[in-house]
Protein backbone atom coordinates (compact mmCIF):
# COMPACT_ATOMS: atom_id res chain seq x y z
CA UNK A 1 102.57 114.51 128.74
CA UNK A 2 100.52 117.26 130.13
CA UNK A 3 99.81 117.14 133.91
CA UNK A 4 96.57 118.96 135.43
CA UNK A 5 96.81 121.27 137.86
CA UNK A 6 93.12 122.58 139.67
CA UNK A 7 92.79 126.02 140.55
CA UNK A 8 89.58 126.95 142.66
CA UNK A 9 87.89 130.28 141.56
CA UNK A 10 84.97 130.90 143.44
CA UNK A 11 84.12 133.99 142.19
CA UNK A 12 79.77 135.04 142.77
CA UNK A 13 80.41 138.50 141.73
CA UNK A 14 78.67 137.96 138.47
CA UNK A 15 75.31 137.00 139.73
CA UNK A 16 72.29 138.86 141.34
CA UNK A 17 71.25 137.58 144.79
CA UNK A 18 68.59 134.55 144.74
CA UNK A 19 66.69 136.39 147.56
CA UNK A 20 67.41 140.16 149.56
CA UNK A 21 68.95 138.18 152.15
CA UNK A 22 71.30 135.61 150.37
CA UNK A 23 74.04 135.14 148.15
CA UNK A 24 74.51 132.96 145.05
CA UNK A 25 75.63 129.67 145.94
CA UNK A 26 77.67 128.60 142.74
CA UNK A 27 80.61 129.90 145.22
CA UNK A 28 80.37 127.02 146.95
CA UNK A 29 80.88 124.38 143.78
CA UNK A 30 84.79 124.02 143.98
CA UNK A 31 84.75 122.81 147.75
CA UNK A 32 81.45 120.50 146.57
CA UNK A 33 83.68 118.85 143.51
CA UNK A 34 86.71 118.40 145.86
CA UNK A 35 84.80 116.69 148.27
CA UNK A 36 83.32 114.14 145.74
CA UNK A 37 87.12 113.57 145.19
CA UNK A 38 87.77 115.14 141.81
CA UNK A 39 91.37 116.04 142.53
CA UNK A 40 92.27 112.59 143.13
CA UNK A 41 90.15 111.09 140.55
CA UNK A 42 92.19 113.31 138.25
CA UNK A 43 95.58 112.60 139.62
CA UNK A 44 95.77 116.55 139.18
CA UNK A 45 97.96 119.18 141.44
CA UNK A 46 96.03 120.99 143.75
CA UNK A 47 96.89 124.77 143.02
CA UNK A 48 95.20 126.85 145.31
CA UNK A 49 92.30 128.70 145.95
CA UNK A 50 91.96 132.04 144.43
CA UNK A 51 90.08 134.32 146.91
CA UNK A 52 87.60 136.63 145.73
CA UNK A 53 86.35 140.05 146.89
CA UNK A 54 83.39 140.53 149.32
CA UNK A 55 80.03 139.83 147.68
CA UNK A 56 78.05 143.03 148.41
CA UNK A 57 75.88 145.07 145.36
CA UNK A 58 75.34 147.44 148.13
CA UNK A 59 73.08 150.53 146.35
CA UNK A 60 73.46 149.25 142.54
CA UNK A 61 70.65 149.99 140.55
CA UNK A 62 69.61 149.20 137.25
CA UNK A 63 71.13 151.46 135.01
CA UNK A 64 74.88 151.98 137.22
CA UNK A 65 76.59 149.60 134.73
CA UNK A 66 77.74 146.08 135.82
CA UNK A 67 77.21 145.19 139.43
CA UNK A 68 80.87 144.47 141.23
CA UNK A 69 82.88 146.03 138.00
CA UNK A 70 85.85 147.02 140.23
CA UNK A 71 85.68 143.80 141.94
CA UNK A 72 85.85 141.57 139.00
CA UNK A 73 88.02 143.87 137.32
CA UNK A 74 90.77 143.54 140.50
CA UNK A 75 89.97 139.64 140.37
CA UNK A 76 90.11 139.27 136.72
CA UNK A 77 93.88 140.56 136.77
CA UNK A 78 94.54 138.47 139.86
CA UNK A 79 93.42 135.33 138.27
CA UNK A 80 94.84 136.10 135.12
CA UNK A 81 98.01 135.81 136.81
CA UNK A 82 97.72 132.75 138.16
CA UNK A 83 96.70 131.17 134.70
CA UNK A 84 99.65 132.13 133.27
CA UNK A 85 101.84 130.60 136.11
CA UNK A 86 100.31 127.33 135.56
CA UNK A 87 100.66 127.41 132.03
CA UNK A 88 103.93 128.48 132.62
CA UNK A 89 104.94 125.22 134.51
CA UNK A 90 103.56 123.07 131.45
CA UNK A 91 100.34 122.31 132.45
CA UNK A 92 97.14 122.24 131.93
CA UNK A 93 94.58 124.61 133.89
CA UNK A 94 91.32 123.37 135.36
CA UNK A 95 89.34 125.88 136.96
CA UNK A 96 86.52 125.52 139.33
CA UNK A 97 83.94 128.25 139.06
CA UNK A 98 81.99 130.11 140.51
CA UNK A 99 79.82 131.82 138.02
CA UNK A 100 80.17 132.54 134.24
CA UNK A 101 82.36 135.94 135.05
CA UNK A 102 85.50 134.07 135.56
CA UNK A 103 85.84 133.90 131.81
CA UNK A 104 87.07 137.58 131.97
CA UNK A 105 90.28 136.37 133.96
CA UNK A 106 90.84 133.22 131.46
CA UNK A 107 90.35 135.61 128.37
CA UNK A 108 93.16 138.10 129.98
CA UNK A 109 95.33 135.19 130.56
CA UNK A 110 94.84 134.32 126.74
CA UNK A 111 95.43 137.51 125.61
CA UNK A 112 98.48 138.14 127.18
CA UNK A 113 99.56 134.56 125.69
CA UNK A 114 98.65 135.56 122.65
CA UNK A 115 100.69 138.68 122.34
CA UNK A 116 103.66 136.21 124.12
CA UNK A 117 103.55 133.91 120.83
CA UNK A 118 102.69 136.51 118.28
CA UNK A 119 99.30 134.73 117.29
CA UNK A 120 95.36 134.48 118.29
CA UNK A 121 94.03 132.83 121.12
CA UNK A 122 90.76 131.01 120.47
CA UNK A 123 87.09 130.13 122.82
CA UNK A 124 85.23 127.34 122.85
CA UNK A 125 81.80 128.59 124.75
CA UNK A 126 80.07 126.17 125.87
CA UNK A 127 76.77 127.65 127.06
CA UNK A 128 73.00 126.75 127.60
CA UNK A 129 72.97 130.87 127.36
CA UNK A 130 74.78 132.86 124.92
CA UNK A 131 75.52 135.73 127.44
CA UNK A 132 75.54 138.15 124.47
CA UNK A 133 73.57 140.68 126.23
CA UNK A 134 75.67 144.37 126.22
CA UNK A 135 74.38 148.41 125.56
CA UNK A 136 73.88 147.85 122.16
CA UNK A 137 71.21 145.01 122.31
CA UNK A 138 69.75 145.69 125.82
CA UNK A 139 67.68 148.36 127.84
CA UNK A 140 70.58 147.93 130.33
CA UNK A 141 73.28 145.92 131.84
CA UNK A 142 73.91 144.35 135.20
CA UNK A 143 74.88 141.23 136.01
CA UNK A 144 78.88 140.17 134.10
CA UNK A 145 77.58 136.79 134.27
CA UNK A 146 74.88 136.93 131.78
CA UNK A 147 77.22 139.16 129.51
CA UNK A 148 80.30 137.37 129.82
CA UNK A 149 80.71 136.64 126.24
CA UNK A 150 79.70 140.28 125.12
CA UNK A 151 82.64 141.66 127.41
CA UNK A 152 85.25 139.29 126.40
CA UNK A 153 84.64 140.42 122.92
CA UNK A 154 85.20 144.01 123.49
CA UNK A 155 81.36 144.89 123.96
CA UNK A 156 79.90 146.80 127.34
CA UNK A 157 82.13 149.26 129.76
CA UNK A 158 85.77 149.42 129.45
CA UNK A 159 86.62 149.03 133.22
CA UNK A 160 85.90 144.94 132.28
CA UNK A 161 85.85 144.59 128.39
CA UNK A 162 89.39 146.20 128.11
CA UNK A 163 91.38 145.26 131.19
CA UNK A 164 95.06 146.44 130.45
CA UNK A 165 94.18 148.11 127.06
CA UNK A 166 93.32 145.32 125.52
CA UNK A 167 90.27 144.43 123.63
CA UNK A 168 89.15 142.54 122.56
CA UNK A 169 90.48 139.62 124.01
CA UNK A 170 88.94 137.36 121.83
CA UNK A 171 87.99 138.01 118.28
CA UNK A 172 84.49 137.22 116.77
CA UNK A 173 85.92 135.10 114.38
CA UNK A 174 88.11 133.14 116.96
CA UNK A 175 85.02 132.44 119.07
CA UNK A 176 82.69 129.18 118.51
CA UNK A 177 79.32 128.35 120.53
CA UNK A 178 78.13 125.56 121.33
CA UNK A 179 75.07 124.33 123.19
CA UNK A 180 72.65 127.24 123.77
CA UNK A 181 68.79 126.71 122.82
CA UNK A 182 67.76 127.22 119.71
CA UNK A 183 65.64 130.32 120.54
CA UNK A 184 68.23 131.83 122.50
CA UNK A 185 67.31 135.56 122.42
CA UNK A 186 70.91 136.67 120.98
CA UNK A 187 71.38 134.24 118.39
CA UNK A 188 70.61 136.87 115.87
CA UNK A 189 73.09 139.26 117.24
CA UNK A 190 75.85 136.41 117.02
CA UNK A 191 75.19 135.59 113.81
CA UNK A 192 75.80 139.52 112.65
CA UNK A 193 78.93 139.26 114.55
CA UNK A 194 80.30 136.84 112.75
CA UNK A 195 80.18 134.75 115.66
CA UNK A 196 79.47 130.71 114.64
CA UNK A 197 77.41 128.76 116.81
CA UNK A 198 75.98 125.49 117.04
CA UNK A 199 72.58 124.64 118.95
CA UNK A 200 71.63 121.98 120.94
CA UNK A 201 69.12 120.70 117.76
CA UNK A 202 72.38 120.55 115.83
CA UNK A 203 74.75 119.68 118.20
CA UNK A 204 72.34 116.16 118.95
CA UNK A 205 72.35 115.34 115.09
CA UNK A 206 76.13 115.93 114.43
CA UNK A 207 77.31 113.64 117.55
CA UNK A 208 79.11 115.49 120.29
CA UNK A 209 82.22 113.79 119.63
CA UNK A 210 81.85 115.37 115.76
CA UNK A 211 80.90 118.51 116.97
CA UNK A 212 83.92 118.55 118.58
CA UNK A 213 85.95 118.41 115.76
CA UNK A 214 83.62 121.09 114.03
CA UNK A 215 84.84 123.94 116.41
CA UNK A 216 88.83 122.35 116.52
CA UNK A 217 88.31 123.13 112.63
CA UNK A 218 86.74 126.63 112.96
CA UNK A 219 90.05 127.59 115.15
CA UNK A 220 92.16 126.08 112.93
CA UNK A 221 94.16 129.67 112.24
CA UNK A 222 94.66 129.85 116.48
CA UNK A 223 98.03 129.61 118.33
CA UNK A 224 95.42 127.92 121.08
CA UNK A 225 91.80 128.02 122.17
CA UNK A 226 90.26 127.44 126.13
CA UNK A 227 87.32 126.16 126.67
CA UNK A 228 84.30 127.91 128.34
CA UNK A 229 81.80 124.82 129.99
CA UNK A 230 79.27 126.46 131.73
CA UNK A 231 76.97 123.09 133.02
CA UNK A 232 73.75 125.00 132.67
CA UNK A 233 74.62 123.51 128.76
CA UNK A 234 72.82 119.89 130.51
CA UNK A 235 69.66 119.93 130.24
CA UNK A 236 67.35 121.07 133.71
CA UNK A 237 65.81 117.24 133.61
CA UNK A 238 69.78 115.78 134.88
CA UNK A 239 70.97 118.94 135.95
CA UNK A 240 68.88 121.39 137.99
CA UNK A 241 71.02 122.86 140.17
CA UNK A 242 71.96 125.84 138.29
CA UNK A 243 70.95 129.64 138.76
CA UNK A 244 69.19 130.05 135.33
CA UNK A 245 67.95 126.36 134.22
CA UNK A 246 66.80 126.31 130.06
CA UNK A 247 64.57 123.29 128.79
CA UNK A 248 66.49 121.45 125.86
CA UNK A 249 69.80 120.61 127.16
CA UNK A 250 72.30 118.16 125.85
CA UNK A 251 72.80 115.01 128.88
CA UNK A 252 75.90 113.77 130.21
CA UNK A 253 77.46 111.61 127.86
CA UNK A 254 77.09 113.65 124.99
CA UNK A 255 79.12 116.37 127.41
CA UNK A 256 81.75 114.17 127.94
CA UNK A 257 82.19 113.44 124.54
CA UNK A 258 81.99 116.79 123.95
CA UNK A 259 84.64 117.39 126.74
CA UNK A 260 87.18 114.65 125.53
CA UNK A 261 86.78 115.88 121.92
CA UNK A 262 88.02 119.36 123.06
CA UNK A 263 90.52 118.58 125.07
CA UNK A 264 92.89 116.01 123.04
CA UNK A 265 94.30 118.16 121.61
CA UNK A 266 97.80 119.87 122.35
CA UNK A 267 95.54 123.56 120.98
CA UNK A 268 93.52 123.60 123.72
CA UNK A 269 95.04 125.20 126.92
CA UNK A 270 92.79 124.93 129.37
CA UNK A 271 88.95 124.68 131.21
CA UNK A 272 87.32 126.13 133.06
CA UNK A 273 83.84 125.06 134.87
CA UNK A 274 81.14 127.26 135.99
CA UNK A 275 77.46 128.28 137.60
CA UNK A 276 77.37 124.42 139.47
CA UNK A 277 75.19 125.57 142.69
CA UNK A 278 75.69 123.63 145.10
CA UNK A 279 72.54 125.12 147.58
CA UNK A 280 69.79 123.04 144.83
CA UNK A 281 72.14 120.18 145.62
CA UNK A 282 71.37 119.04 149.38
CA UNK A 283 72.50 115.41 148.88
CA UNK A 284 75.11 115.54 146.30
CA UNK A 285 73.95 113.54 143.69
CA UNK A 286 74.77 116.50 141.11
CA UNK A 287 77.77 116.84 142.47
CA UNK A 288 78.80 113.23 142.01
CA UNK A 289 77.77 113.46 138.43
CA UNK A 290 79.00 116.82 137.58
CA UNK A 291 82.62 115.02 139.04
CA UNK A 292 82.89 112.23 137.03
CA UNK A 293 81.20 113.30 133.85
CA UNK A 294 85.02 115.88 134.57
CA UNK A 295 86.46 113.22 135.21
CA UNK A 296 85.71 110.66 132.08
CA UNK A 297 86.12 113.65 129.64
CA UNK A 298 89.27 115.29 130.73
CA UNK A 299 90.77 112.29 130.67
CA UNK A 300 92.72 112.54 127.44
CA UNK A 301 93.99 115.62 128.37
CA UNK A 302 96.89 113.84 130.16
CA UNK A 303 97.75 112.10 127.41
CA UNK A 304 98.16 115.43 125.54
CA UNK A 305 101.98 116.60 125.11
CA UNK A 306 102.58 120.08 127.04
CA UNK A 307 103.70 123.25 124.79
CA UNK A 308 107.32 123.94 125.45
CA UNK A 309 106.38 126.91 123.00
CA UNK A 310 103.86 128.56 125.15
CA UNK A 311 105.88 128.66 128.48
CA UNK A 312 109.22 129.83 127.16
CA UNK A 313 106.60 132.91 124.97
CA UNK A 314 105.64 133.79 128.62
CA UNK A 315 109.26 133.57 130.03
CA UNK A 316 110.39 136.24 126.84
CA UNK A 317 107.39 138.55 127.74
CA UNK A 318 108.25 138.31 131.80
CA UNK A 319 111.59 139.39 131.00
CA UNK A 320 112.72 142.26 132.43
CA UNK A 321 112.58 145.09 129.50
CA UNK A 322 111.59 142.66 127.02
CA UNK A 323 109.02 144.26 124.66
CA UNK A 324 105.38 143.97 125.91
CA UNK A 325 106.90 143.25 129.51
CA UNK A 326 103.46 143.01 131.91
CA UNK A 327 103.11 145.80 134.00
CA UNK A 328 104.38 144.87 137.54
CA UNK A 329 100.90 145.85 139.00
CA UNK A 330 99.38 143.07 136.97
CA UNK A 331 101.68 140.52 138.57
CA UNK A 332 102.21 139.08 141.89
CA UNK A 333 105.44 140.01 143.75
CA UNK A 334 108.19 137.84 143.55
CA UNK A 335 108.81 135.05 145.78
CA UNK A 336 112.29 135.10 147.79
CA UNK A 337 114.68 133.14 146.36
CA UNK A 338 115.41 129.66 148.16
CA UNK A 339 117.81 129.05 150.99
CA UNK A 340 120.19 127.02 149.61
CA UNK A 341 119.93 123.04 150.03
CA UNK A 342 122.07 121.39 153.09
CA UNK A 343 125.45 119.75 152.83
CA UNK A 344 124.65 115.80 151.49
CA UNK A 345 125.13 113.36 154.70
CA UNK A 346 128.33 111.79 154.71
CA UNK A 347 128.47 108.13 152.99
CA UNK A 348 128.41 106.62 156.47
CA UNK A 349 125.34 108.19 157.69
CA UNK A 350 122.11 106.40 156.74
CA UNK A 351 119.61 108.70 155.36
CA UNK A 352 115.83 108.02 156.67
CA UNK A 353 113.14 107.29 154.42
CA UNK A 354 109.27 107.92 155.29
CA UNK A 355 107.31 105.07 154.95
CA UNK A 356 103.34 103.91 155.24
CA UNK A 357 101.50 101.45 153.74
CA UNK A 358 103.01 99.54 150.56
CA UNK A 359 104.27 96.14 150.59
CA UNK A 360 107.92 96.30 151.55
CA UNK A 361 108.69 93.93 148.77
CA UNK A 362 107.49 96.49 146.15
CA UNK A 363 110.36 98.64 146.64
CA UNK A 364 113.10 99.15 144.19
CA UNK A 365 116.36 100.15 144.66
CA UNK A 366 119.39 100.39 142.05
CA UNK A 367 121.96 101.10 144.24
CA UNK A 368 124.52 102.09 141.69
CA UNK A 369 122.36 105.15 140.34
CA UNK A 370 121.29 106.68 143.65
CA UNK A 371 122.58 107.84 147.10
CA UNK A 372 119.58 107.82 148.89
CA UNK A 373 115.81 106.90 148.28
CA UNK A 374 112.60 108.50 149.70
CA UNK A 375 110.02 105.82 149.60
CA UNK A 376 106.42 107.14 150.69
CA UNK A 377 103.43 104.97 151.67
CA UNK A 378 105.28 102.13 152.35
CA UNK A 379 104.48 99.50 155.86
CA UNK A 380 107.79 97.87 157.00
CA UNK A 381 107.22 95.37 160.06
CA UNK A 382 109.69 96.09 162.99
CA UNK A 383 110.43 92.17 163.78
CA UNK A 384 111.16 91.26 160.27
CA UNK A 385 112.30 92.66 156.95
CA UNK A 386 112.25 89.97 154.03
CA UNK A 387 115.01 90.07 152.17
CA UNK A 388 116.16 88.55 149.05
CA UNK A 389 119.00 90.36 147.22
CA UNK A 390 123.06 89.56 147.04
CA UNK A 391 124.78 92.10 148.97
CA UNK A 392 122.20 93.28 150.84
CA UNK A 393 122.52 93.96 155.31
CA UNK A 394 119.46 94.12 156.97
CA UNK A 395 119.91 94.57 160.89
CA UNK A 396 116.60 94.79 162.78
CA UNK A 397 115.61 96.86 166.06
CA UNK A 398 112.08 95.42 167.41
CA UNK A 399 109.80 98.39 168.59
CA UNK A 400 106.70 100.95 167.32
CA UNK A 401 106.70 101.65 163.29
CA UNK A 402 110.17 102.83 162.71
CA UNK A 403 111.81 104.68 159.50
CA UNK A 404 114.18 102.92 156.73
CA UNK A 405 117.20 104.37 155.89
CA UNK A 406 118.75 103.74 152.74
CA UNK A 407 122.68 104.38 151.74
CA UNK A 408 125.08 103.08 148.69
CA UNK A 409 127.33 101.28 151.16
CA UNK A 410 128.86 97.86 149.60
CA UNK A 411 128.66 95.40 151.52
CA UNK A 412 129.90 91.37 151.14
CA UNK A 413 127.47 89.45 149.13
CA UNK A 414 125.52 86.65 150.54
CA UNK A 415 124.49 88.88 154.35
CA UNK A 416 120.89 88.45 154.65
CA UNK A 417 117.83 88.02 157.49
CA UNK A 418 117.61 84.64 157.48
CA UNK A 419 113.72 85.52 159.00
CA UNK A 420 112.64 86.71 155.20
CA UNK A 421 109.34 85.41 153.76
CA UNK A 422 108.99 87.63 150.84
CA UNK A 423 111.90 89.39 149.14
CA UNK A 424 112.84 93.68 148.48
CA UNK A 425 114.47 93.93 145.96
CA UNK A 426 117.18 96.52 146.52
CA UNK A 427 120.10 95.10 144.13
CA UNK A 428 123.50 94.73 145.36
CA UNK A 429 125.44 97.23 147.55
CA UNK A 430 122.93 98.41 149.75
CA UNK A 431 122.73 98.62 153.70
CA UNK A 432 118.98 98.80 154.63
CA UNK A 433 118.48 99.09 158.67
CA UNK A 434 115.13 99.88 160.18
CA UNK A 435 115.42 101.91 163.29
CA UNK A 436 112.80 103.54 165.95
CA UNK A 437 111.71 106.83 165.64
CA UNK A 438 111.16 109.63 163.06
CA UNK A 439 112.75 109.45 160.01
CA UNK A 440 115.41 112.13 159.33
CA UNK A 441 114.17 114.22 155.36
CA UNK A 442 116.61 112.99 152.74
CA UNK A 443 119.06 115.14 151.29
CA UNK A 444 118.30 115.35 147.03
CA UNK A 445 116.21 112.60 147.56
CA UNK A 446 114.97 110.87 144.00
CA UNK A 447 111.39 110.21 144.37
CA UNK A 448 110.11 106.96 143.73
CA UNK A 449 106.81 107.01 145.65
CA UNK A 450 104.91 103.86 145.13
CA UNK A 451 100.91 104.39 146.45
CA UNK A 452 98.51 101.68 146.94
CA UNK A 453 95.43 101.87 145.25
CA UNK A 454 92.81 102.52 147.38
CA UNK A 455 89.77 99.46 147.24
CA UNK A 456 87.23 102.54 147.47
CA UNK A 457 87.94 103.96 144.70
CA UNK A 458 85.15 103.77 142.14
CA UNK A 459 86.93 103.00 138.99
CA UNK A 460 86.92 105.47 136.24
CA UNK A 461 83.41 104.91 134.06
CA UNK A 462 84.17 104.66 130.41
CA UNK A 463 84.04 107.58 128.20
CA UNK A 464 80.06 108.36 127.24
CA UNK A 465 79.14 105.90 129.86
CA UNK A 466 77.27 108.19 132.37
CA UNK A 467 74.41 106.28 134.84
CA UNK A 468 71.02 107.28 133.11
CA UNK A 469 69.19 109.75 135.77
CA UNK A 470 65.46 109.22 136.63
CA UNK A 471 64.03 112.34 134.70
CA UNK A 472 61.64 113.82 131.96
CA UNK A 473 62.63 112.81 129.08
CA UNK A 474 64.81 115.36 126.74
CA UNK A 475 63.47 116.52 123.15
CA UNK A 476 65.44 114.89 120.53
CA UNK A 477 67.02 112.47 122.92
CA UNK A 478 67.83 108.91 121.68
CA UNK A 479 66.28 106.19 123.11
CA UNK A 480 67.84 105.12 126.09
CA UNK A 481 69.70 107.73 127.35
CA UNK A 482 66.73 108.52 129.86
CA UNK A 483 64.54 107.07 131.69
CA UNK A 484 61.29 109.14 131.77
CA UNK A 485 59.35 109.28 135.00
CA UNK A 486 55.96 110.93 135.79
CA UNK A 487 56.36 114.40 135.76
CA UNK A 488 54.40 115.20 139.44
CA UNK A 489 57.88 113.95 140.87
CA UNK A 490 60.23 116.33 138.98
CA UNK A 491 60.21 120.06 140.57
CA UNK A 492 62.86 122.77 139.82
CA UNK A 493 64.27 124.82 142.99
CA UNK A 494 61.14 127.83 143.47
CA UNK A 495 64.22 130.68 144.68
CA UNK A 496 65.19 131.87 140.66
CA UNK A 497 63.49 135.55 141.24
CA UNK A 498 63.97 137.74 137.51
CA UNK A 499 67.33 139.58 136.84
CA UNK A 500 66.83 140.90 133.76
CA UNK A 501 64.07 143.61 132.75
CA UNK A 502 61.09 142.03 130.14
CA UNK A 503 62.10 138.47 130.57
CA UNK A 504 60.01 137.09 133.53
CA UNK A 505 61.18 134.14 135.20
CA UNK A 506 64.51 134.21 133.60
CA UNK A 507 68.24 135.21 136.07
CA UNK A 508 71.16 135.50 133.53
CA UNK A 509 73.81 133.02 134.34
């Protein structure tokens, strides 16, 4: 079993300003996405924040290369490294873009786990855009966003497409697209790359769920692939709040299909979500969807077995002089080592357990396998403990909320509060006491936290079972899975001012 861990990367360096006086707001999407819960709806580990550098294009021109190369360069490595720590741990990545550059840290990450296990690393780009643009298709280059894909397969300035020395990080051949429009402008220059794709037209008439399975099968000869979901793949009618919306989008549950198709697998390694801006979503709603559309379709992905393989390849290329050893500059320093863990209380002194808000009769106890118990989110009243177990001493102190303390101490059978109306169930040979005042840590405490469920939580929404948006209706979409409206009442944000040179009205993601 796999668990999630979250890692914010709220990275704008990829994107031109919206206006002369503002920055792109897809920065802000991991801290919108927390706050809609997604964490928690995930039952994921919370690992950090990864800081990025100062947005500032300061004098770039047209024609200087990629805005913020050094930048993204520095942050690539950075969040490279903390990829490979998670994966390292057994678990599965999640990370919270930020805009479509990001992928250049993911791709490092893969690399360097692909030279770990001696095989290929595979992508899974899912796009509205193909972000194929690079110097040999284009008058010029500019923002990493809208060439993400180009870079990460060895094409545009070394300073990004060959971090470390290596490029490509991903092969042609071990990339597959999926959801850009059918006249995307590069889908010519993917095709002569070898690159396979499949358009929203197709994608619709296969079924995400089986288009799912197509691109599993295209990286069948991969030690792994990520997955690239840039949301921009919805369609502008459910999803507007991007920096570069395109007309015939897929809707929300074929991207959770999509999604859960992808990630059951023990091959793919990780996800990564991007270009969500927050700033064309004042109330939230997108938010809310773009959260539990995550939510529904990463689901299986806990029920995916971790890779022992993959984290003890990374321990063998960490080694000190092992072959292929990273460079120390690419890695964080070490962490000092631990202070060593104090002396265990002696067998007469009670050791405190935290408690808060569980019934006290939901907490187990096998007193013959443990010394001490930390219980967390557990309520015990002050005036009476319930008790219903042989061998079990429960003395009393009346006051505030106090602490439980928990030791193997036998004790004669048949002692018991005689005040009990419910029962814990702590098995024989344990002393419970309740006492005032702040419980004392436990020393190698076994965890055994028990956590209400909390009545506000919206349950989790079947897989493919997204709430139908008030919107123009999609082309090609089945009946149902839209509910047109007049079009007067549908407006996209005005702020989307031209990156790119010959393509009015279009900002590269």
């Amino acid at each position: 079993m796999r668990r999630i861990a979250v890692l914010d990367a709220p990275s704008n360096l990829g994107l031109r300003p919206p206006t002369a006086t503002s920055v792109p707001g897809c920065a802000k999407a991991p801290g919108a996405l927390r706050d809609h819960g997604l964490l928690r709806r995930l039952h994921a580990r919370d690992a950090g924040c990864l800081t990025p550098p100062r947005y500032d294009p300061g004098d770039w021109r047209p024609g200087d290369g990629v805005c913020h190369a050094p930048e993204i360069a520095l942050y690539s490595r950075r969040l490279a490294d903390r990829i490979g720590e998670i994966i390292d741990e057994g678990e599965f990545p999640v990370v919270l873009g930020g805009d479509c550059s990001i992928v250049l840290g993911s791709a490092l990450a893969m690399h360097r786990l692909g030279e770990a296990v001696g095989g290929r690393i595979g992508l899974v780009f899912v796009d509205g855009h193909s972000d194929f643009r690079h110097p040999g298709n284009a008058s010029y280059v500019g923002a990493a966003a809208g060439e993400d894909l180009a870079l990460v397969t060895g094409r545009g300035q070394a300073d990004l497409a060959a971090i470390e020395g290596r490029r490509p990080y991903y092969r042609d051949i071990d990339v597959v697209v999926m959801g850009i429009r059918a006249q995307d402008e590069y889908r010519l220059d993917l095709q002569a790359a070898g690159i396979v794709t499949r358009p929203v037209p197709t994608l619709r008439v296969e079924g995400a769920a089986r288009s799912a399975q197509w691109a599993r099968e295209q990286l069948v000869d991969c030690a792994g692939y990520w997955v690239h979901l840039d949301v921009d793949v919805l369609d502008p009618a459910v999803m507007p709040a991007v920096d570069a919306p395109e007309p015939g989008g897929i809707a929300f549950p074929e991207l959770e299909l999509l999604l859960a198709g992808l990630v059951e697998s023990p091959h793919c390694l990780g996800v990564e979500i991007t270009v969500f801006d927050p700033d064309y979503d004042p109330d939230g709603c997108y938010a809310e969807e773009i959260t539990a559309a995550i939510v529904a379709g990463l689901k299986s992905a806990h029920a995916v077995d971790a890779r022992p393989d993959l984290a003890a390849a990374r321990a063998d290329l960490l080694a000190p002089g092992a072959p292929g050893t990273l460079a120390p500059a690419a890695r964080e320093p070490a962490l000092p080592p631990a202070p060593a863990p104090a002396a265990a209380a002696p067998d007469d002194t009670p050791v405190a357990v935290p408690v808060d808000a569980v019934p006290v009769d939901a907490v187990p106890v096998d007193a013959d396998a443990v010394d001490a118990v930390r219980v967390e989110a557990v309520t015990v009243a002050v005036d009476a403990v319930p008790v219903d177990a042989a061998g079990v001493t429960v003395d009393v102190v009346p006051g505030d909320p106090a602490g439980v303390t928990v030791d193997a101490v036998p004790v004669d059978a048949g002692t018991a509060d005689d005040d009990a109306d419910d029962a814990v169930a702590l098995g024989a040979g344990v002393e419970v006491e309740v006492v005032d005042g702040e419980p004392e840590p436990a020393d190698d405490p076994v965890d055994a936290e028990l956590v209400e469920a909390d009545p506000a939580e919206p349950p989790l929404r079947p897989l493919g079972a997204a709430p139908l948006l008030d919107s123009e209706p999609l082309p090609a979409t089945m009946p149902g899975m839209l509910r047109p409206r007049p079009a007067e009442e549908f407006s996209l944000p005005a702020q989307r001012p031209a990156f790119e040179l010959g393509h009015p009205g279009k900002q590269p993601s």
